[in-house]
N, C-alpha and C. Protein backbone atom coordinates (compact mmCIF):
# COMPACT_ATOMS: atom_id res chain seq x y z
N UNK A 1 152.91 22.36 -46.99
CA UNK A 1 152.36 23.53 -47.63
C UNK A 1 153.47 24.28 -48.36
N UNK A 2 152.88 24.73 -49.29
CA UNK A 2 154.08 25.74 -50.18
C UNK A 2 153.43 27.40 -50.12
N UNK A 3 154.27 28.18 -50.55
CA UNK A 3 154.58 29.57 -50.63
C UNK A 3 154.66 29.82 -52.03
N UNK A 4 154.04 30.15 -53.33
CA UNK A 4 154.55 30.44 -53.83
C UNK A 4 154.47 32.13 -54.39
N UNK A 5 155.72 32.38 -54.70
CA UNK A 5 155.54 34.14 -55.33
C UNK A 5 155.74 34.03 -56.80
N UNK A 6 155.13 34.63 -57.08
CA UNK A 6 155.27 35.33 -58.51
C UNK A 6 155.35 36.59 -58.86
N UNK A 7 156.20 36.95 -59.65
CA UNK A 7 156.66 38.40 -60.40
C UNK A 7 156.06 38.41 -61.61
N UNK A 8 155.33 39.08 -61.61
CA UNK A 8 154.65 39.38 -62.97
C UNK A 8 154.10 40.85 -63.48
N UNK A 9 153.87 40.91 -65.01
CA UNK A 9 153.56 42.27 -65.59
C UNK A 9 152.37 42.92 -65.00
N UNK A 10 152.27 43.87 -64.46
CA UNK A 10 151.38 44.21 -64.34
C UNK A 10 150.45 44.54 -64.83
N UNK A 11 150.25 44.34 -66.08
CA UNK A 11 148.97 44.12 -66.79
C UNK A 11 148.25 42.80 -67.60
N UNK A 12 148.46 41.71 -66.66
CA UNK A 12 148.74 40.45 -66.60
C UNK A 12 148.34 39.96 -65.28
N UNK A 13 148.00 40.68 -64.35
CA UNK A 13 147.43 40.56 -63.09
C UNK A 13 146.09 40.06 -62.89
N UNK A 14 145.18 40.80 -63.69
CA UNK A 14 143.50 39.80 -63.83
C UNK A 14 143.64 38.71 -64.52
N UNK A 15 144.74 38.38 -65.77
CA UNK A 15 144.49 37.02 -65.93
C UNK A 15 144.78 36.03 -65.18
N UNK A 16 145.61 36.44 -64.64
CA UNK A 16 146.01 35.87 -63.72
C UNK A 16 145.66 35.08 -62.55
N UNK A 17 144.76 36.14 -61.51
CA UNK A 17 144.04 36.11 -60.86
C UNK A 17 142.43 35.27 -61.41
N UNK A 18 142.28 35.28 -62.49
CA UNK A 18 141.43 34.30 -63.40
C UNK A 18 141.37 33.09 -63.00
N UNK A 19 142.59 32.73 -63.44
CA UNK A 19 143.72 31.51 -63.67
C UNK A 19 143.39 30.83 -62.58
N UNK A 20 143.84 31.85 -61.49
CA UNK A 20 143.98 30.90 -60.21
C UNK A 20 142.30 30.67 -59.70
N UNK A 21 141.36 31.84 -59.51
CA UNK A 21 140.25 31.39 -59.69
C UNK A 21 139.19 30.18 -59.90
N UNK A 22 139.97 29.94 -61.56
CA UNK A 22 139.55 28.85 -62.20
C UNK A 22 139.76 27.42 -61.23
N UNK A 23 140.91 27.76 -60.36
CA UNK A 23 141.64 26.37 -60.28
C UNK A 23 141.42 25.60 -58.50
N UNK A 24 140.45 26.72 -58.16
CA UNK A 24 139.86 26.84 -56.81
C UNK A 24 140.88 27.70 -55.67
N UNK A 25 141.87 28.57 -56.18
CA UNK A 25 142.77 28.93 -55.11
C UNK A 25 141.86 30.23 -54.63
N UNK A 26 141.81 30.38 -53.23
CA UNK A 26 141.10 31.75 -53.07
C UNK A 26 141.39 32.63 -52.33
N UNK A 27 143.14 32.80 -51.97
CA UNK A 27 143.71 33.64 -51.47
C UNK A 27 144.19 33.96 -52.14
N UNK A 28 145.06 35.41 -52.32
CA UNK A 28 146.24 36.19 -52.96
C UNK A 28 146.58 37.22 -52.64
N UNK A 29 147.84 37.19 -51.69
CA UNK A 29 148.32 38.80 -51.53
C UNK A 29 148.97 39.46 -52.71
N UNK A 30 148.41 40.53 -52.96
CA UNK A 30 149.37 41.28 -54.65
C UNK A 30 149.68 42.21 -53.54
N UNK A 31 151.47 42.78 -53.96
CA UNK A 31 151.88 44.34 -53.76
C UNK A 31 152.77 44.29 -55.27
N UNK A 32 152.31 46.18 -55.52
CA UNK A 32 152.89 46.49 -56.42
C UNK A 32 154.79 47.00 -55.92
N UNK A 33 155.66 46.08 -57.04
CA UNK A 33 156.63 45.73 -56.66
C UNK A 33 157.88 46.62 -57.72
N UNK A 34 158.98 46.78 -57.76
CA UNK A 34 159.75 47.33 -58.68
C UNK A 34 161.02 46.51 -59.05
N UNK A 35 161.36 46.50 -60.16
CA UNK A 35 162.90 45.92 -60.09
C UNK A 35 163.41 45.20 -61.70
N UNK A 36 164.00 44.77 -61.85
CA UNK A 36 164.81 44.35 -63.18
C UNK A 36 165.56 43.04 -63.02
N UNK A 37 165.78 42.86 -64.31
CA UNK A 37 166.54 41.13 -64.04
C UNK A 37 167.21 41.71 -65.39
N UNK A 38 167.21 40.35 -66.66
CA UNK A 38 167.65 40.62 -68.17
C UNK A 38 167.19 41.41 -68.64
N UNK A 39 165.98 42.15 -68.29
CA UNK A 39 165.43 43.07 -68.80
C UNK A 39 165.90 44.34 -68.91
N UNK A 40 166.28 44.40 -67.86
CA UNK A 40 167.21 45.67 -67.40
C UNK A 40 166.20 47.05 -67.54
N UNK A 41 166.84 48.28 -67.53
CA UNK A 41 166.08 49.35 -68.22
C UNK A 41 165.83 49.27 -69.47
N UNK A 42 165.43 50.66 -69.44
CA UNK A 42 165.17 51.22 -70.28
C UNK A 42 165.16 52.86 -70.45
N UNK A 43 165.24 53.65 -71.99
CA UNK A 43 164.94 55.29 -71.67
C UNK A 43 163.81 55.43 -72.14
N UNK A 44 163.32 56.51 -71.40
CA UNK A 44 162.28 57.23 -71.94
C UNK A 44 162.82 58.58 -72.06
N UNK A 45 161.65 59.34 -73.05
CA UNK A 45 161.61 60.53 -72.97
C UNK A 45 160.80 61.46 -71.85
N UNK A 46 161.44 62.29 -71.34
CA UNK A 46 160.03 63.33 -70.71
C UNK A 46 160.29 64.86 -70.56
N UNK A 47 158.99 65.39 -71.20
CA UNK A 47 159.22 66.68 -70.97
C UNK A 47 160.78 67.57 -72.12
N UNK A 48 161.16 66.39 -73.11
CA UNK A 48 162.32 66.72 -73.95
C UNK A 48 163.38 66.31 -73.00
N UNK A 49 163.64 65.21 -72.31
CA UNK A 49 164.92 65.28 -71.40
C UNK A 49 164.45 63.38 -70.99
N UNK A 50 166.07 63.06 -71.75
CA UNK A 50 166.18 61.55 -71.85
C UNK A 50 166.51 60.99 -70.40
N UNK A 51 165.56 60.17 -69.87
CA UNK A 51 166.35 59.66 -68.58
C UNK A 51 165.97 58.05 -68.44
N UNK A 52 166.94 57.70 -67.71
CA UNK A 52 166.84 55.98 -67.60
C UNK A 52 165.94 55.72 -66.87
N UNK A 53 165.20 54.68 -67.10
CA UNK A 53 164.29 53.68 -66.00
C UNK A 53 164.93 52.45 -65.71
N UNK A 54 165.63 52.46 -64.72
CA UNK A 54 166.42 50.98 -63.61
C UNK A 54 165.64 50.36 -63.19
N UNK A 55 164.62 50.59 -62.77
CA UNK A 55 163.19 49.62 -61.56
C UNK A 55 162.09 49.60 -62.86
N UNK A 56 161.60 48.49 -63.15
CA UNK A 56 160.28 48.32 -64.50
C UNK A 56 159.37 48.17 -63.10
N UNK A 57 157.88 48.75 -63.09
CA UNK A 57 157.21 48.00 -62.35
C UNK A 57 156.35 46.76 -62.55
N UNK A 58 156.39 46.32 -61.93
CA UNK A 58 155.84 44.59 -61.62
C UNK A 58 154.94 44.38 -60.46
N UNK A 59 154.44 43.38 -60.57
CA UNK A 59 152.97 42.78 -59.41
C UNK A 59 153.67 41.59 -58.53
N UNK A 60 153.82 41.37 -57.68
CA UNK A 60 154.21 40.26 -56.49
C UNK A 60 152.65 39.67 -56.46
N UNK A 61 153.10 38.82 -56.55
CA UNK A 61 151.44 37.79 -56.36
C UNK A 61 151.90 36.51 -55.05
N UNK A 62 151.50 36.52 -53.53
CA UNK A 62 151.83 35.46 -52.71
C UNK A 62 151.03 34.71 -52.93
N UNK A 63 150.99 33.42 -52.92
CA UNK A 63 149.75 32.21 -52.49
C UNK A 63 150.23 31.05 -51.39
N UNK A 64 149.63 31.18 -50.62
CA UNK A 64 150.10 29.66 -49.91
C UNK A 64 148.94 28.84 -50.32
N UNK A 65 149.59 27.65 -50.10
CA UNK A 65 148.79 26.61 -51.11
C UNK A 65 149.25 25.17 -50.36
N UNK A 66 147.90 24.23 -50.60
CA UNK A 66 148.29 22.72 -50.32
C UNK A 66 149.53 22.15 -51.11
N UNK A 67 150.53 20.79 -50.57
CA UNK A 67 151.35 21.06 -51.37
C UNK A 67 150.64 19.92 -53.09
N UNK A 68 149.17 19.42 -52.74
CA UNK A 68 148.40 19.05 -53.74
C UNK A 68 148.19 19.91 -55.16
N UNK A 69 148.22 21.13 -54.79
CA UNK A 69 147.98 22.27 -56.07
C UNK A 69 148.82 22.63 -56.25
N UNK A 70 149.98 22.57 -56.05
CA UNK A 70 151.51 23.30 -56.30
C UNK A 70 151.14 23.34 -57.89
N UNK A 71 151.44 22.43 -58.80
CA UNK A 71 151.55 22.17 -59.85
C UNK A 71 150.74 22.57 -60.70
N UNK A 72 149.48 22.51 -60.78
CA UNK A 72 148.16 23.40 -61.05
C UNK A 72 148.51 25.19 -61.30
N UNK A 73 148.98 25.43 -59.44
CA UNK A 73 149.38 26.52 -59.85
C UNK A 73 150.70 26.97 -60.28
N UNK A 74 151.50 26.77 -60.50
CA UNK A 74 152.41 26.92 -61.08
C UNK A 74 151.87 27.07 -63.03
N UNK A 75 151.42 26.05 -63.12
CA UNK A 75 150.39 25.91 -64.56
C UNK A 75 149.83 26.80 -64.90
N UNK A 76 148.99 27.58 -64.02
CA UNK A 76 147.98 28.22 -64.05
C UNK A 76 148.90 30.01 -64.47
N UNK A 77 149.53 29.92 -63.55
CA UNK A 77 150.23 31.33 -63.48
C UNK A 77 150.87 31.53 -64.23
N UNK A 78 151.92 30.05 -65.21
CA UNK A 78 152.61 30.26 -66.81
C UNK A 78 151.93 30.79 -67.42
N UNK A 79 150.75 30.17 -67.89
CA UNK A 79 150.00 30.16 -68.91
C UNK A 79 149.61 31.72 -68.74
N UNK A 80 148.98 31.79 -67.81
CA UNK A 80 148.21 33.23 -67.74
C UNK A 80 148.87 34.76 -68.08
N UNK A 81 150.45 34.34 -67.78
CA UNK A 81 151.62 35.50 -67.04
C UNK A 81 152.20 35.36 -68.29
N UNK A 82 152.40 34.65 -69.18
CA UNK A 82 153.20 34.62 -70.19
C UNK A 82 152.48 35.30 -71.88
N UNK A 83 153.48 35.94 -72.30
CA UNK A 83 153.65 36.90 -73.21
C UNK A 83 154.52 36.49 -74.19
N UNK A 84 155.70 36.14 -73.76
CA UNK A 84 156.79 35.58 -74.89
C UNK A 84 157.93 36.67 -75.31
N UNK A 85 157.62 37.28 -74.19
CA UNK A 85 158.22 38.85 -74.63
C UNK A 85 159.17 38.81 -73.31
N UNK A 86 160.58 39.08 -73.07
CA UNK A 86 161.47 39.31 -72.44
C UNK A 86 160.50 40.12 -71.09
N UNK A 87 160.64 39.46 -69.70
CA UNK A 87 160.54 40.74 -68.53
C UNK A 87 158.95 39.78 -68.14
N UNK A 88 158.51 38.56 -68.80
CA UNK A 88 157.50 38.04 -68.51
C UNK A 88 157.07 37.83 -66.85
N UNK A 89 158.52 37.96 -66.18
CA UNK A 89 158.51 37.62 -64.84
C UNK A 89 159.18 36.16 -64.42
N UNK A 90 158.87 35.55 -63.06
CA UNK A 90 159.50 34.44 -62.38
C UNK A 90 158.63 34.09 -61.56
N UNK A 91 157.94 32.69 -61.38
CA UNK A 91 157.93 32.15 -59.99
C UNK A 91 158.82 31.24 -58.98
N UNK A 92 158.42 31.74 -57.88
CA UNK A 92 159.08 31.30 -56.33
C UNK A 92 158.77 30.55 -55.75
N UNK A 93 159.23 29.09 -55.05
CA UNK A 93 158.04 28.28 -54.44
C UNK A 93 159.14 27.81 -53.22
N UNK A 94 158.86 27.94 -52.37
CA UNK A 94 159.38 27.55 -50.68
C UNK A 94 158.47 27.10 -49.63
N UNK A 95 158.87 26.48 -48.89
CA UNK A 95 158.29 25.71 -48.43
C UNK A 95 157.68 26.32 -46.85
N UNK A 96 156.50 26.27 -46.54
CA UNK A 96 156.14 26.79 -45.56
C UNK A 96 155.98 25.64 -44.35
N UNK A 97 156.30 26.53 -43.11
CA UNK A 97 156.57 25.09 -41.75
C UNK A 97 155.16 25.29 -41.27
N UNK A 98 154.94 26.50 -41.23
CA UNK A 98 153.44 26.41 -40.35
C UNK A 98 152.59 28.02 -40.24
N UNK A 99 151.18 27.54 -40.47
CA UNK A 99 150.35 28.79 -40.87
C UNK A 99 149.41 28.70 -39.62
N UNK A 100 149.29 29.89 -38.90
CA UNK A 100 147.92 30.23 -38.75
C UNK A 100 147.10 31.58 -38.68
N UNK A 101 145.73 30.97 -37.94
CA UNK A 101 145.16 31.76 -38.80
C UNK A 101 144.37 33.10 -37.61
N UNK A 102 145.27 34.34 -37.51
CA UNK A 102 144.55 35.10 -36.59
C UNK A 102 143.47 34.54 -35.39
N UNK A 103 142.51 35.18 -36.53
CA UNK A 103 140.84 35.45 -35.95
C UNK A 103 140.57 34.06 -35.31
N UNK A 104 141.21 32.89 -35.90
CA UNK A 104 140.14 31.62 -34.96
C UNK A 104 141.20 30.63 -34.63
N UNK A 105 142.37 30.94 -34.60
CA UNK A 105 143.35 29.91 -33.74
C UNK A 105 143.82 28.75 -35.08
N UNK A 106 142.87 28.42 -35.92
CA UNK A 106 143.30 27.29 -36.32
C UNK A 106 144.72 27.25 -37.32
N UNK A 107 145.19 26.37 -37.62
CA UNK A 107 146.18 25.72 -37.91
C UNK A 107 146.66 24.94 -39.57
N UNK A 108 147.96 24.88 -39.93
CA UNK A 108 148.20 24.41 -40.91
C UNK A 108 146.90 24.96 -42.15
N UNK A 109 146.78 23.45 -43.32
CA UNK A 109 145.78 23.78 -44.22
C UNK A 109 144.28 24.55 -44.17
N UNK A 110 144.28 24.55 -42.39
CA UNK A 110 142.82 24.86 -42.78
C UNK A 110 142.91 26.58 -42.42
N UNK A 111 143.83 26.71 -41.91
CA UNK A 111 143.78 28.28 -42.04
C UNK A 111 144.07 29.02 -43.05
N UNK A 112 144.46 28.52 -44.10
CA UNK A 112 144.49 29.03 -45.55
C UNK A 112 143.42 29.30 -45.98
């Protein structure tokens, strides 16, 4: 089984979630997330008084997944997440040893 995360725009999140939809995945933890890479800041104005933005906000998207759909989704989440525009985001994929599942005991794939 895989893990994968994705960093993405936050307004890029329903296609997203589309995407994966489409592709039969039907879990997803999102938290709204903060932070910078090449993108770096940026200034804004407010109130007449210039100040930096260090943290852009961004969407964390988790999925655990068979390691059969890795690729799919990975596919799924380019296509959807991409803009072409610097700050598009990154995905993460690691490898998970073992899932389960609260409420009913069970195990590995099927507790996904």
């Amino acid at each position: 089984m895989k893990l994968v995360s994705a960093i993405v725009k936050p307004f890029k999140l329903d296609d997203v979630r589309e995407a994966l939809s489409e592709i039969g995945v039907q879990g997803v933890t999102v938290s709204e997330v903060k932070g910078f890479g090449r993108q770096k800041g940026h200034t804004e104005l407010y109130r007449g008084a210039e100040y930096v933005v260090d943290f852009l906000p961004k969407v964390k998207l988790e999925i655990a997944i068979s390691d059969e759909l890795l690729d799919q989704v990975i596919e799924a989440i380019s296509k959807a997440a991409h803009t072409g525009k610097i700050g598009d985001g990154k995905i993460f994929v690691t490898t998970v040893e073992q899932v389960i599942r609260i409420r009913t005991g069970e195990t590995g794939t099927d507790a996904v």
